[in-house]
Protein backbone atom coordinates (compact mmCIF):
# COMPACT_ATOMS: atom_id res chain seq x y z
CA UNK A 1 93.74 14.57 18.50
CA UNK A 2 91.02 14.05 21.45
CA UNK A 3 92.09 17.49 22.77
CA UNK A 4 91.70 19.53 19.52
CA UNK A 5 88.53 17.63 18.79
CA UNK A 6 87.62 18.93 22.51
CA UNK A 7 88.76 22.26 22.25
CA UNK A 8 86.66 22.79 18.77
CA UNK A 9 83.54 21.08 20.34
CA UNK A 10 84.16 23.81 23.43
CA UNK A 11 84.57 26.75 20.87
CA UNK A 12 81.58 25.84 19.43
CA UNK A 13 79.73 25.80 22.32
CA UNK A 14 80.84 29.36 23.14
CA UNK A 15 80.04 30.32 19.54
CA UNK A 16 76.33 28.58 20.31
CA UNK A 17 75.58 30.41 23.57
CA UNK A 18 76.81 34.18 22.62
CA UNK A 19 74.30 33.57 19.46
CA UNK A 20 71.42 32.39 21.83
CA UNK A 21 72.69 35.30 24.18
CA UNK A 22 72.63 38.28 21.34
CA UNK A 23 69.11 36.89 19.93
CA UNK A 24 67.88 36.71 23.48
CA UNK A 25 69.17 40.22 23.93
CA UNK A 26 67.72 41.08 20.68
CA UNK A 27 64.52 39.59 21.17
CA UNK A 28 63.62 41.31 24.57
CA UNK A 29 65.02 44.90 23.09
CA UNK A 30 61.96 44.76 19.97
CA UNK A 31 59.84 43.55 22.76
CA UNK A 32 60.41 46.70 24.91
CA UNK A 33 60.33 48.96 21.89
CA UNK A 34 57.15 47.56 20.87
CA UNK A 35 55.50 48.46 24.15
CA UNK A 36 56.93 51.78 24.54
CA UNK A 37 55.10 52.83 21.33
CA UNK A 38 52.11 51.42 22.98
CA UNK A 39 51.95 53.00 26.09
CA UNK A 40 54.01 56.48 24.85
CA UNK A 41 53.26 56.51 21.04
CA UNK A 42 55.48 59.19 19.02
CA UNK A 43 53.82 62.36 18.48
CA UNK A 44 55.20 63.31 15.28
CA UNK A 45 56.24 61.65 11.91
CA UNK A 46 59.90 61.30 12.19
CA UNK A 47 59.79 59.61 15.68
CA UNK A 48 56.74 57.01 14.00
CA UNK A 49 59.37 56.48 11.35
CA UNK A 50 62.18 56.23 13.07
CA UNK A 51 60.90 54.05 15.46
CA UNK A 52 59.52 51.46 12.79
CA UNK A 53 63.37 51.46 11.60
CA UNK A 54 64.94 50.60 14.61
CA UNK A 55 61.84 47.65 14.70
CA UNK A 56 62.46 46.52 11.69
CA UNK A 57 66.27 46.56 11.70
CA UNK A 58 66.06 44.88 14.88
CA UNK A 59 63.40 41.99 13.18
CA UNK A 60 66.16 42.03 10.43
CA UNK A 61 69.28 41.37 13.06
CA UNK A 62 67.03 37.86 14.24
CA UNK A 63 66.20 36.75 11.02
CA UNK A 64 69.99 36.85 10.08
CA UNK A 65 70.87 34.54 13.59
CA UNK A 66 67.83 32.26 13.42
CA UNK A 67 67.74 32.14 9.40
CA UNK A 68 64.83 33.80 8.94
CA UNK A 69 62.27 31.38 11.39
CA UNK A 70 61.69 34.47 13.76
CA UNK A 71 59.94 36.30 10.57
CA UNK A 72 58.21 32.90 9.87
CA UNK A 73 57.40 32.11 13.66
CA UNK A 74 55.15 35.70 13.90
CA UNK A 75 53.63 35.78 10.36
């Protein structure tokens, strides 16, 4: 019994840091993006759109791992 309880408390550990991992990853990516536009802003329409997408998709993907308090943390 101790060694399934330890093997679950282990798997969930794993589970814990590959989330922390993909939101840091995540977090750092938007980051980027959002100072690319800065210093190179898109010329034309479709590039302005597209890259509010991939912005917003990428806002979307951190809500969904931190339950929406990444939203709430920059409102």
């Amino acid at each position: 019994e101790q060694i399934r309880v330890i093997n679950e408390s282990s798997k969930a550990n794993k589970l814990r840091e590959n989330i922390l991992d993909e939101i840091t990853r995540l977090y750092f990516d938007r980051r980027r993006l959002q100072v690319e536009s800065l210093l190179s802003p898109p010329s034309s329409l479709k590039d302005k759109i597209d890259l509010e997408l991939r912005l917003q998709e990428m806002t979307a993907n951190l809500d969904a791992l931190t339950g929406g308090q990444f939203s709430a943390s920059i409102s």
